[in-house]
PDB file of N, CA and C in Angstrom:
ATOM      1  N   UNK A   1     126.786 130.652  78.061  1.00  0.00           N
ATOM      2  CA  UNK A   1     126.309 131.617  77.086  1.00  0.00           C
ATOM      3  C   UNK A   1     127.139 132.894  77.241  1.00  0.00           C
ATOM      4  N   UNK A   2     127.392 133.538  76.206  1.00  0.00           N
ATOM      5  CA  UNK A   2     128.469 134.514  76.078  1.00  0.00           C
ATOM      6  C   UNK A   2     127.835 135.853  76.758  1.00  0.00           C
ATOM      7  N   UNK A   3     128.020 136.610  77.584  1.00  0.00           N
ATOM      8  CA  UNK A   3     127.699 138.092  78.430  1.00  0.00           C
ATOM      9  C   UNK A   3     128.263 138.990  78.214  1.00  0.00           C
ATOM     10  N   UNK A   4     127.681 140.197  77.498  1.00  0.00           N
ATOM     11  CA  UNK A   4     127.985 141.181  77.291  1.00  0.00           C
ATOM     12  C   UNK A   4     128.003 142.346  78.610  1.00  0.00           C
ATOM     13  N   UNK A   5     128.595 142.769  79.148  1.00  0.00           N
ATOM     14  CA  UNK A   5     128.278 144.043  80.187  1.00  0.00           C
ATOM     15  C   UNK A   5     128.123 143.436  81.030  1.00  0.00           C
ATOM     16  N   UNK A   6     127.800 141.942  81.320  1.00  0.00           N
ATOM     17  CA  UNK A   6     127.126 141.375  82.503  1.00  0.00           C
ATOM     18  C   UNK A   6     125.435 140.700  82.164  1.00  0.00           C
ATOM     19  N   UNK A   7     125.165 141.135  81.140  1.00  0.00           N
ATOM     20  CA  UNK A   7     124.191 141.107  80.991  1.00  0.00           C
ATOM     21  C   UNK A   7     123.540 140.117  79.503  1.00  0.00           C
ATOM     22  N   UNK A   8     122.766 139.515  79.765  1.00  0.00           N
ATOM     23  CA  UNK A   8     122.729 138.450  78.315  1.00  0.00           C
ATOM     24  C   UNK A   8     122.277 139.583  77.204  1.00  0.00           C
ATOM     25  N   UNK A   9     122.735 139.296  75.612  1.00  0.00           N
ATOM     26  CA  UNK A   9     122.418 140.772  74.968  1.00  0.00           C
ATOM     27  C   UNK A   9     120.908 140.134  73.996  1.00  0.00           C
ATOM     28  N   UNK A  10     120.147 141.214  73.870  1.00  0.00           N
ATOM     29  CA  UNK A  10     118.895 140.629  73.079  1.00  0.00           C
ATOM     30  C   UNK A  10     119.278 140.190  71.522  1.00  0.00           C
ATOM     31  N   UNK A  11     120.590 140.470  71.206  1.00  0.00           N
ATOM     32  CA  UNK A  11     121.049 140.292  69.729  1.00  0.00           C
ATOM     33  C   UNK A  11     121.906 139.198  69.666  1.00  0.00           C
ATOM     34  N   UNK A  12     121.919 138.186  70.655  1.00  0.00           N
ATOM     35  CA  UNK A  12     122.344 136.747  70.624  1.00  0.00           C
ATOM     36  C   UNK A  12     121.164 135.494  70.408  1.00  0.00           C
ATOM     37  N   UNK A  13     121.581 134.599  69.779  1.00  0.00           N
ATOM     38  CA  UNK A  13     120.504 133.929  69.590  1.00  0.00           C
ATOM     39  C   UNK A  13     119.716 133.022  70.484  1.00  0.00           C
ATOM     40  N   UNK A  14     120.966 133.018  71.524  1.00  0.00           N
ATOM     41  CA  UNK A  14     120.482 132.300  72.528  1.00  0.00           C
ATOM     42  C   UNK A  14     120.000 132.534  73.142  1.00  0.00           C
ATOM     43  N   UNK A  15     120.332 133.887  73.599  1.00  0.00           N
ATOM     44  CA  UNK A  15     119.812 134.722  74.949  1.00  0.00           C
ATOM     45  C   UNK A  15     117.799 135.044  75.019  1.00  0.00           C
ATOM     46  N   UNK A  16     117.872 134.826  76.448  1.00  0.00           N
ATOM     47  CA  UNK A  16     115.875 134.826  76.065  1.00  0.00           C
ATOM     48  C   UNK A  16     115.437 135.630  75.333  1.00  0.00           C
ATOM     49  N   UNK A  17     116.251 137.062  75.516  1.00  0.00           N
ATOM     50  CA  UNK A  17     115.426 138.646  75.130  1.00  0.00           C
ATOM     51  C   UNK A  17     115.555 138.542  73.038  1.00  0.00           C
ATOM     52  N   UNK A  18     116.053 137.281  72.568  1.00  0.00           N
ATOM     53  CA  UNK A  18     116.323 137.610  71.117  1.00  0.00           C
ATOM     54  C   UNK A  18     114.717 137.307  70.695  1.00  0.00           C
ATOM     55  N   UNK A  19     113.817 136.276  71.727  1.00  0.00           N
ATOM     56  CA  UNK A  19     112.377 135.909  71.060  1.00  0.00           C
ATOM     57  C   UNK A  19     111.380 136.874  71.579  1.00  0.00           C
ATOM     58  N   UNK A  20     111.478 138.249  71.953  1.00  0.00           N
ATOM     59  CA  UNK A  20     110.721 139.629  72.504  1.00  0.00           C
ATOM     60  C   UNK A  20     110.042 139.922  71.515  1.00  0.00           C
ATOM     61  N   UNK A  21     108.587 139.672  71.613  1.00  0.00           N
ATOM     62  CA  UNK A  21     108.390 140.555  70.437  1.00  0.00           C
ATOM     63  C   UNK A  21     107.686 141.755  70.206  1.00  0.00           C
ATOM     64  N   UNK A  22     107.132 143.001  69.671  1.00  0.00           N
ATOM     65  CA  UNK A  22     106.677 143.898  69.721  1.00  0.00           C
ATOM     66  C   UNK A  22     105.070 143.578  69.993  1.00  0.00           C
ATOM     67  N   UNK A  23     104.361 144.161  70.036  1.00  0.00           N
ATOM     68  CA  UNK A  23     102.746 143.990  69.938  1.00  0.00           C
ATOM     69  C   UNK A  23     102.465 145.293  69.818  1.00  0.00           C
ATOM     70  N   UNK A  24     101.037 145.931  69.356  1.00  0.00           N
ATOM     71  CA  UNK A  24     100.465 147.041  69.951  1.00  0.00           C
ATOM     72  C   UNK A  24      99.773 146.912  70.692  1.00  0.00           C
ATOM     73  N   UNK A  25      99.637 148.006  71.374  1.00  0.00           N
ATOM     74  CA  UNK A  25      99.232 148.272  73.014  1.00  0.00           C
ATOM     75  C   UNK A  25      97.814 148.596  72.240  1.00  0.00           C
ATOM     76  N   UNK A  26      97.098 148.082  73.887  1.00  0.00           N
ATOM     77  CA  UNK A  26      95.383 148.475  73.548  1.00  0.00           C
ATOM     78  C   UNK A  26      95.702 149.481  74.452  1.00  0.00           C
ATOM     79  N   UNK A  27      95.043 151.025  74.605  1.00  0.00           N
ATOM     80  CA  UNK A  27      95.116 151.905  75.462  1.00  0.00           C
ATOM     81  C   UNK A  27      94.336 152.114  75.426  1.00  0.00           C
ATOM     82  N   UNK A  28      93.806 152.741  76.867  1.00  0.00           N
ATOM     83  CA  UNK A  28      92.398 153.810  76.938  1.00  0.00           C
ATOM     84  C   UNK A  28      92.464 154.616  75.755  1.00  0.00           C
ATOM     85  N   UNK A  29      91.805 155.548  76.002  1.00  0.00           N
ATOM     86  CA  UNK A  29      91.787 156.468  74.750  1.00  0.00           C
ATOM     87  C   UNK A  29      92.487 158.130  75.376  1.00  0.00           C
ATOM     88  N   UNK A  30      92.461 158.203  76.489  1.00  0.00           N
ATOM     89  CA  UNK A  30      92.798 159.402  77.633  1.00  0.00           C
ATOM     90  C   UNK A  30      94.350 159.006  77.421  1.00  0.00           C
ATOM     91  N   UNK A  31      94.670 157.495  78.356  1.00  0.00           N
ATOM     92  CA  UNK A  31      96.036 157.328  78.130  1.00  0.00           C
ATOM     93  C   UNK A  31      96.749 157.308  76.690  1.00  0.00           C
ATOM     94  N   UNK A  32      96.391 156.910  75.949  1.00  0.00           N
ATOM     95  CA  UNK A  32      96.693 157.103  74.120  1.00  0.00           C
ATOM     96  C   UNK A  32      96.597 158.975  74.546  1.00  0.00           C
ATOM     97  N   UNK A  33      96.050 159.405  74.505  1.00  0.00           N
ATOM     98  CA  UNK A  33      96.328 161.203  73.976  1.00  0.00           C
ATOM     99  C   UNK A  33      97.312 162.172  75.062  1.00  0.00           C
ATOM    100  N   UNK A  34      97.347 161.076  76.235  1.00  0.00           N
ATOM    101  CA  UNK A  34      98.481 161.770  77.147  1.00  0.00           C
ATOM    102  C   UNK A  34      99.481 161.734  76.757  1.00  0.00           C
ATOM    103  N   UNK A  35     100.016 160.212  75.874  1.00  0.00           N
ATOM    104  CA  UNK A  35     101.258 160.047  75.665  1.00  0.00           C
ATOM    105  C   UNK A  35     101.529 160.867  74.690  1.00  0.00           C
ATOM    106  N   UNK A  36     100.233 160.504  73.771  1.00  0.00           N
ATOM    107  CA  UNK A  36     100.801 161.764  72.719  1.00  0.00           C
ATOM    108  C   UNK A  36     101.268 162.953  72.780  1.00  0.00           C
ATOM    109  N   UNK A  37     100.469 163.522  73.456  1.00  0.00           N
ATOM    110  CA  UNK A  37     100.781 164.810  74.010  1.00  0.00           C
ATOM    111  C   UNK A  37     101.853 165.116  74.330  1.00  0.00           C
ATOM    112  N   UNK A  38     102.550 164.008  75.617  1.00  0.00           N
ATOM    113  CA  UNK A  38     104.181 164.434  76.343  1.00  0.00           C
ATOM    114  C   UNK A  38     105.034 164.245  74.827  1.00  0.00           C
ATOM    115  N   UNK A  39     105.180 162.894  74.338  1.00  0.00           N
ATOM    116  CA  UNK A  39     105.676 162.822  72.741  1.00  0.00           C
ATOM    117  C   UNK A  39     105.828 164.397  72.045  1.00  0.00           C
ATOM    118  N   UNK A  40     104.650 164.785  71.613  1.00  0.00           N
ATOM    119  CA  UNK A  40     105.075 165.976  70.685  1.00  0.00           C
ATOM    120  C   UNK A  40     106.116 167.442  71.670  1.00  0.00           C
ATOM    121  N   UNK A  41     105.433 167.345  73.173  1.00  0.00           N
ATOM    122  CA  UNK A  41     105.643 168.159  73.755  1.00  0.00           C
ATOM    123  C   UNK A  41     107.517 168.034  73.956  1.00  0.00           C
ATOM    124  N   UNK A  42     107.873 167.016  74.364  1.00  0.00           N
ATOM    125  CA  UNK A  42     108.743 166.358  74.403  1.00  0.00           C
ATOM    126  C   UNK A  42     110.128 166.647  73.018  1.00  0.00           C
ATOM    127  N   UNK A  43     109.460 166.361  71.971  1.00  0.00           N
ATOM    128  CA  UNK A  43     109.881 166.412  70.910  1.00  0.00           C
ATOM    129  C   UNK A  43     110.729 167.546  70.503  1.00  0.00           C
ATOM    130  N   UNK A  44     109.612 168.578  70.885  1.00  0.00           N
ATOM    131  CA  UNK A  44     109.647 170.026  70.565  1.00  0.00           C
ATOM    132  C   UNK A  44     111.191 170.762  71.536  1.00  0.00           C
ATOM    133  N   UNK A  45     110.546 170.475  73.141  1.00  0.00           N
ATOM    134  CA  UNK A  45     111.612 170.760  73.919  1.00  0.00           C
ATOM    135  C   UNK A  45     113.000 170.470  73.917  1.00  0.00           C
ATOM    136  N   UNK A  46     113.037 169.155  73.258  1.00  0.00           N
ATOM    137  CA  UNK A  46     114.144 168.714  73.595  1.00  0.00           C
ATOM    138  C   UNK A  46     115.276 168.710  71.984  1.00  0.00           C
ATOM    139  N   UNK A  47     114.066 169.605  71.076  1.00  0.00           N
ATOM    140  CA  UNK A  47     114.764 169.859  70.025  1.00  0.00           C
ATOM    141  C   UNK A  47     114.790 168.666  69.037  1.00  0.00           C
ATOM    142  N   UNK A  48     114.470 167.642  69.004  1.00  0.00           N
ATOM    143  CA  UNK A  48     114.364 166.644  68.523  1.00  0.00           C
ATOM    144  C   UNK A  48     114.021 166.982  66.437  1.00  0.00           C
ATOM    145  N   UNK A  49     114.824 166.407  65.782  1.00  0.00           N
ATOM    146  CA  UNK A  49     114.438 166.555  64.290  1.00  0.00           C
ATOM    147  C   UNK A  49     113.949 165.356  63.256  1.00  0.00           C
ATOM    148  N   UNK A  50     112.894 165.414  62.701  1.00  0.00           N
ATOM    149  CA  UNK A  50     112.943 164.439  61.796  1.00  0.00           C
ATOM    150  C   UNK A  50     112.604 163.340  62.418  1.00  0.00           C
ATOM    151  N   UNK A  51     112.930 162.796  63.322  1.00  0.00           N
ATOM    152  CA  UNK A  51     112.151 161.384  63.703  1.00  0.00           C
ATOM    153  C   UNK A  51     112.534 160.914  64.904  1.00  0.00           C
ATOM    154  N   UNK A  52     111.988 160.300  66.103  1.00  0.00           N
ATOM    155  CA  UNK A  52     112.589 160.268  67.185  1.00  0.00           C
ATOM    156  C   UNK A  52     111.537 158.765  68.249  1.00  0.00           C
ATOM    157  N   UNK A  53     112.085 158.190  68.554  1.00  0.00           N
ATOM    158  CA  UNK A  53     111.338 157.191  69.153  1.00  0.00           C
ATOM    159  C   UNK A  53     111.170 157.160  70.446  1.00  0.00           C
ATOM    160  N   UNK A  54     110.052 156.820  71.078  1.00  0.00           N
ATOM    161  CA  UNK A  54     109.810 157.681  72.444  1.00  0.00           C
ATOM    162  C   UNK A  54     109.325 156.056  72.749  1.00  0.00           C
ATOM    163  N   UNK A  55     109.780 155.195  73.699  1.00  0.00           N
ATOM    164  CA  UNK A  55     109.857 154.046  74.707  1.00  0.00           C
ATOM    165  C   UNK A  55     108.612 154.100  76.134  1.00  0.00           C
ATOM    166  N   UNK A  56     107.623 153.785  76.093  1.00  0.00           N
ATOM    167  CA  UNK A  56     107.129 153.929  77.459  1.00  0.00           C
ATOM    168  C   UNK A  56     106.224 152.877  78.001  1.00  0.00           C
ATOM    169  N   UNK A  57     106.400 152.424  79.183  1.00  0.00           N
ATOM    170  CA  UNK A  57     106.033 151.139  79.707  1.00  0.00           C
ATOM    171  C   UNK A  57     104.595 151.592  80.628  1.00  0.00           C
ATOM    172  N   UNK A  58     104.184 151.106  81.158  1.00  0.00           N
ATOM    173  CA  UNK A  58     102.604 151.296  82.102  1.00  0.00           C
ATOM    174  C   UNK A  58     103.299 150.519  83.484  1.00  0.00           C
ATOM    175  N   UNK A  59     102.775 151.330  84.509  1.00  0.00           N
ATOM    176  CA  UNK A  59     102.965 151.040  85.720  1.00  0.00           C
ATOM    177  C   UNK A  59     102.098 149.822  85.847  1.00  0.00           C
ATOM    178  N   UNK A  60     101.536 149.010  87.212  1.00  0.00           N
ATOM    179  CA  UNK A  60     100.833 147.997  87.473  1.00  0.00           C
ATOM    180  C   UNK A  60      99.523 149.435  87.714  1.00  0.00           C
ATOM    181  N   UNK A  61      99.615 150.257  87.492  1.00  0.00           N
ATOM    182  CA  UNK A  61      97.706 150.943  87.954  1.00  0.00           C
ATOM    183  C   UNK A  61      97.719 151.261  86.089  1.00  0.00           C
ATOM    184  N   UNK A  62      98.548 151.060  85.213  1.00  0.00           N
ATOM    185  CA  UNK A  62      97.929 151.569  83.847  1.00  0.00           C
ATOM    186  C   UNK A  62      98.402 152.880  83.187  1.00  0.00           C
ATOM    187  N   UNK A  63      99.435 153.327  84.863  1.00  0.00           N
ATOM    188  CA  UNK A  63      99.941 154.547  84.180  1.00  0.00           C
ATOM    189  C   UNK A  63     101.316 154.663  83.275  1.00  0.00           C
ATOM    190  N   UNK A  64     101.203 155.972  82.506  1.00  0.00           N
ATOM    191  CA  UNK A  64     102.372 155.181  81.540  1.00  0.00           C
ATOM    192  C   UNK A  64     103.853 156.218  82.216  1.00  0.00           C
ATOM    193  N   UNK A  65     104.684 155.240  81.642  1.00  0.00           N
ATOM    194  CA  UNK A  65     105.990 156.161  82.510  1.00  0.00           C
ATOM    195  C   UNK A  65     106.992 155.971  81.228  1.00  0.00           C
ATOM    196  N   UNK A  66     107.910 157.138  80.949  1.00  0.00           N
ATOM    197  CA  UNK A  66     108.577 157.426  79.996  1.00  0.00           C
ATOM    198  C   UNK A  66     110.201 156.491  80.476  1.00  0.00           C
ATOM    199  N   UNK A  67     110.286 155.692  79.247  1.00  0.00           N
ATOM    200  CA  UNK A  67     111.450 154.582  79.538  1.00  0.00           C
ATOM    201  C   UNK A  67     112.597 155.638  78.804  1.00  0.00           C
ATOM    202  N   UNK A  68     112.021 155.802  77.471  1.00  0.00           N
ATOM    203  CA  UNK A  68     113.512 156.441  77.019  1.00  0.00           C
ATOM    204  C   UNK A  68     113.125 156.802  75.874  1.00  0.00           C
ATOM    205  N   UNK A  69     113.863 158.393  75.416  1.00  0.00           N
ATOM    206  CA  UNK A  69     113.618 159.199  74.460  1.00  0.00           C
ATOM    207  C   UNK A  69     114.908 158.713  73.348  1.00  0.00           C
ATOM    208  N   UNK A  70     114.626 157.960  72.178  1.00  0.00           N
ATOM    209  CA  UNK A  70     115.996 158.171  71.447  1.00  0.00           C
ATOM    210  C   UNK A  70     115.676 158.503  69.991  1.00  0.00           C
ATOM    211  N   UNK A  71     116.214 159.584  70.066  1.00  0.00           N
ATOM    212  CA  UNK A  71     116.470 160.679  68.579  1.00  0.00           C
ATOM    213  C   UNK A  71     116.892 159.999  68.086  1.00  0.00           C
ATOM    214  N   UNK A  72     117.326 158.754  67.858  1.00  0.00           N
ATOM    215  CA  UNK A  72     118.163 158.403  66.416  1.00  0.00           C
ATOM    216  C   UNK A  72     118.277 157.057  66.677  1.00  0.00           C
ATOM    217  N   UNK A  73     116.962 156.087  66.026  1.00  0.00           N
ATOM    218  CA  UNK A  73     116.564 155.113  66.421  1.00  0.00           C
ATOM    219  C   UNK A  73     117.349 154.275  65.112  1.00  0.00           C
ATOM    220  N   UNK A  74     117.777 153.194  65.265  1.00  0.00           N
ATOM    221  CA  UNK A  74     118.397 152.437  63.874  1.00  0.00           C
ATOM    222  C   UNK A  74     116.924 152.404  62.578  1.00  0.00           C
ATOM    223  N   UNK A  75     117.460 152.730  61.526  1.00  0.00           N
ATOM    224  CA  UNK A  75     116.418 152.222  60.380  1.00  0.00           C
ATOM    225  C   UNK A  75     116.889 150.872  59.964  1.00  0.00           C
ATOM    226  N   UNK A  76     116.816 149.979  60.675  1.00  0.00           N
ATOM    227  CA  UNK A  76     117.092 148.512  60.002  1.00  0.00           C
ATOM    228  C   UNK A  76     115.790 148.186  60.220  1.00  0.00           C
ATOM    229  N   UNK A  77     115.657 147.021  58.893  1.00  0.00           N
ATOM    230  CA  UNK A  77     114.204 146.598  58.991  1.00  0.00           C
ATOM    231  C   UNK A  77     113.767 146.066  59.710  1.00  0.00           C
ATOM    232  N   UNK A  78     114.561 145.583  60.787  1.00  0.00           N
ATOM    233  CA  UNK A  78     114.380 144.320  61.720  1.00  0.00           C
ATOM    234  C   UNK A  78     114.265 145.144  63.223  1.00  0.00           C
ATOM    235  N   UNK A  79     114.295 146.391  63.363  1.00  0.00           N
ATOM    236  CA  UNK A  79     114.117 147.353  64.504  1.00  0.00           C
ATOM    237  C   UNK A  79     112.793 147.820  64.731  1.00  0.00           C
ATOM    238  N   UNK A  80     113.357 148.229  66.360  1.00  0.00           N
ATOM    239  CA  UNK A  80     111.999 148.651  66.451  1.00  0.00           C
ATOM    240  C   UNK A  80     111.246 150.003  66.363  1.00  0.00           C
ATOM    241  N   UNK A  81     111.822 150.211  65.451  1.00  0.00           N
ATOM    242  CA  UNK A  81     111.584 151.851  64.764  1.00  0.00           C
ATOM    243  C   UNK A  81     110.224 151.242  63.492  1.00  0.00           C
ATOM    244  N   UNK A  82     111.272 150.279  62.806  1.00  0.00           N
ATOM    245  CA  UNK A  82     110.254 149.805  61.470  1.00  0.00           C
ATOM    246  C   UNK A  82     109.309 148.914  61.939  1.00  0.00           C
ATOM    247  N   UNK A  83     109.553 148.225  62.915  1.00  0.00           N
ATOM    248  CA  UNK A  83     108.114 147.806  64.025  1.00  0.00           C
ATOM    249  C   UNK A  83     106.888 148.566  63.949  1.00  0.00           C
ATOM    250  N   UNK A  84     107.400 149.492  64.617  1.00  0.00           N
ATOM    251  CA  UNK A  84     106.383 150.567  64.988  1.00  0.00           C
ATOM    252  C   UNK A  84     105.696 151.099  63.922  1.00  0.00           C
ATOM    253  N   UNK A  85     106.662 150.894  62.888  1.00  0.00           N
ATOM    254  CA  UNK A  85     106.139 151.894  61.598  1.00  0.00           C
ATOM    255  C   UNK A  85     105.119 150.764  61.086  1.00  0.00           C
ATOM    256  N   UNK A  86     105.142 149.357  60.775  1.00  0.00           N
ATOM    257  CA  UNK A  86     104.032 148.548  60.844  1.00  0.00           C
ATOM    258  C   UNK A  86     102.958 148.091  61.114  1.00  0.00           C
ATOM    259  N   UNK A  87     103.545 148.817  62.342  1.00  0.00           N
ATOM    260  CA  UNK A  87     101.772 148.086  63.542  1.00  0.00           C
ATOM    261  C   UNK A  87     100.900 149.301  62.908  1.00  0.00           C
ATOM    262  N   UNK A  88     101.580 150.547  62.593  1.00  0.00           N
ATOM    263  CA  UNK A  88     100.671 151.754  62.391  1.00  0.00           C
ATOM    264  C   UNK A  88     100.361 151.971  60.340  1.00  0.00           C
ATOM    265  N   UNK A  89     100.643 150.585  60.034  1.00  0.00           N
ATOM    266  CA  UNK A  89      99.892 150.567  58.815  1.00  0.00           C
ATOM    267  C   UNK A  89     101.093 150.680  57.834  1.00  0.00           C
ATOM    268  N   UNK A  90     102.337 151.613  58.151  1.00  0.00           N
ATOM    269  CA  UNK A  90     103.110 151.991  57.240  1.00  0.00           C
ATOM    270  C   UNK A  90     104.563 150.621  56.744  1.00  0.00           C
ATOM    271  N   UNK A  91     104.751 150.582  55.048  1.00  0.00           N
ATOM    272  CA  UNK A  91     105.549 149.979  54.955  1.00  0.00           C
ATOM    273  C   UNK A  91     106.894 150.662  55.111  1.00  0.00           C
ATOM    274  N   UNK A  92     108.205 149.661  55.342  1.00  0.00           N
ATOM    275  CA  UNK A  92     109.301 150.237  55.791  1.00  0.00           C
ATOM    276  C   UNK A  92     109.661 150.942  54.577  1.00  0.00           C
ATOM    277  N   UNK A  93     109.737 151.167  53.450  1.00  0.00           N
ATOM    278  CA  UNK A  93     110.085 151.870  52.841  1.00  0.00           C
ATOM    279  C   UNK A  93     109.321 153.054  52.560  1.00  0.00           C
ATOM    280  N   UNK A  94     108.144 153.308  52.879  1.00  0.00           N
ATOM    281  CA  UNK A  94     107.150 154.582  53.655  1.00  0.00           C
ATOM    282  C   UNK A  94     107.768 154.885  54.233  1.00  0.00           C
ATOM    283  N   UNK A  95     108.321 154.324  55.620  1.00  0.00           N
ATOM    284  CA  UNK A  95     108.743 155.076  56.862  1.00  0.00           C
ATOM    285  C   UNK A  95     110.052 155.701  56.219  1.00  0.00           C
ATOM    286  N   UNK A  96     111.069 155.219  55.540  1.00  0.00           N
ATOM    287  CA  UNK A  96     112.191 155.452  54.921  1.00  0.00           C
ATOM    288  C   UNK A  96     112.178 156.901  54.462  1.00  0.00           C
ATOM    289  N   UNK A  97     111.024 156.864  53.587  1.00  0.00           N
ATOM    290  CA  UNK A  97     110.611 158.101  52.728  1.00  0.00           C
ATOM    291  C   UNK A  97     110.416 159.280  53.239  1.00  0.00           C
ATOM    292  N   UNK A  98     109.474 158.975  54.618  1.00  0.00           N
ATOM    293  CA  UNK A  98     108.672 159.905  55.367  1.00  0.00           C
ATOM    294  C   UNK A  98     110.001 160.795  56.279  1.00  0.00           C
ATOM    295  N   UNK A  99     110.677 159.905  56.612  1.00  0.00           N
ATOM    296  CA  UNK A  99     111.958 160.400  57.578  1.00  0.00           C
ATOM    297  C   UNK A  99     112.882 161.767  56.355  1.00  0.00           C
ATOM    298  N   UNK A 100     113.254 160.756  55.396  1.00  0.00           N
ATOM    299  CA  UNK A 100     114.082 161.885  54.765  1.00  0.00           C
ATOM    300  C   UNK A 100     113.334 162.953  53.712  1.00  0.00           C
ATOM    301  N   UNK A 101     112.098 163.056  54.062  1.00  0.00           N
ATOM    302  CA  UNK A 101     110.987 163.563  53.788  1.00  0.00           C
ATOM    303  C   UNK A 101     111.210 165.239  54.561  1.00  0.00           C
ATOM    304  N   UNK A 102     111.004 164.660  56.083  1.00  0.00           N
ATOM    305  CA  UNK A 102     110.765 165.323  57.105  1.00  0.00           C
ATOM    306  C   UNK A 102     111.785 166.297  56.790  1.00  0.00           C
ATOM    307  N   UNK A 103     113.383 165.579  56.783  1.00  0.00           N
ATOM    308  CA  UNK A 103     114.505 166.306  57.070  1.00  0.00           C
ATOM    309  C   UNK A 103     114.742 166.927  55.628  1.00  0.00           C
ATOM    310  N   UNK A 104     114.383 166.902  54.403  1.00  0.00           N
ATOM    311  CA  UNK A 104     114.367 167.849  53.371  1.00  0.00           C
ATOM    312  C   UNK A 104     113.459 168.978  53.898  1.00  0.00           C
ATOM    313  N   UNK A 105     112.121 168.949  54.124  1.00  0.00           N
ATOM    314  CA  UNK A 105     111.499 170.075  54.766  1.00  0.00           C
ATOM    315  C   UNK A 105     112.257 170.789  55.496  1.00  0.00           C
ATOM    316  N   UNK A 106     112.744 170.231  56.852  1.00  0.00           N
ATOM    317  CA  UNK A 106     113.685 171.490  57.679  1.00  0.00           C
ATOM    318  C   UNK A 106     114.924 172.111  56.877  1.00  0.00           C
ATOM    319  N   UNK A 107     115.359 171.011  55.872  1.00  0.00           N
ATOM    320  CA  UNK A 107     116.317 172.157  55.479  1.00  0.00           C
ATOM    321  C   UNK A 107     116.286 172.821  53.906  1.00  0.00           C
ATOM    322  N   UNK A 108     114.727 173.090  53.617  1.00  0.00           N
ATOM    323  CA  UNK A 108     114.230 173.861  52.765  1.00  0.00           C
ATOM    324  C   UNK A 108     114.715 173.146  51.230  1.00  0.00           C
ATOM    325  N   UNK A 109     114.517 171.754  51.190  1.00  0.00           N
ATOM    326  CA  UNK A 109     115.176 171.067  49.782  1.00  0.00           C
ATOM    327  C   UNK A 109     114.076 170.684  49.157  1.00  0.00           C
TER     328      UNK A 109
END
């Protein structure tokens, strides 16, 4: 099987990580408003515009730990940007809207 970096890539068909699939998380309701919290807090600090996807996994006690902040997540429909935008009710062309939505607001259009 062909190796990218060393590493099998999730965008081969063969490779295990291509059948991963998203789910939503059941969370407490404490852990749901922490994350939120670091998220916006996060957002803000780090300057973040318009839309930004925030990655975070749960330790084995439930706690959650920040995998990875990325400002500029692909809009393909098949990502897990428009994932996310699903599980939370919205169609991808909502999410589409909402993004260049956002970024007309900041720049007063």
């Amino acid at each position: 099987m062909p190796q990218i970096c060393g590493y099998e890539s999730k965008w081969l068909p063969n490779s295990p990580y291509w059948n991963i699939k998203s789910i939503h998380a059941t969370l407490p309701k404490e852990t749901e408003k922490s994350i939120v919290a670091c998220c916006l807090k996060l957002f803000e600090r780090l300057e973040c515009r318009d839309y930004t996807r925030f990655d975070w996994r749960l330790d084995q006690r439930g706690n959650p730990k920040l995998l990875e902040v990325n400002p500029n997540p692909g809009w393909c429909w098949d990502g897990h940007l428009a994932k996310m935008a699903k599980l939370a009710g919205m169609s991808y062309s909502k999410m589409l809207k909402a993004i260049l939505h956002a970024a007309e607001q900041r720049l007063g259009m």
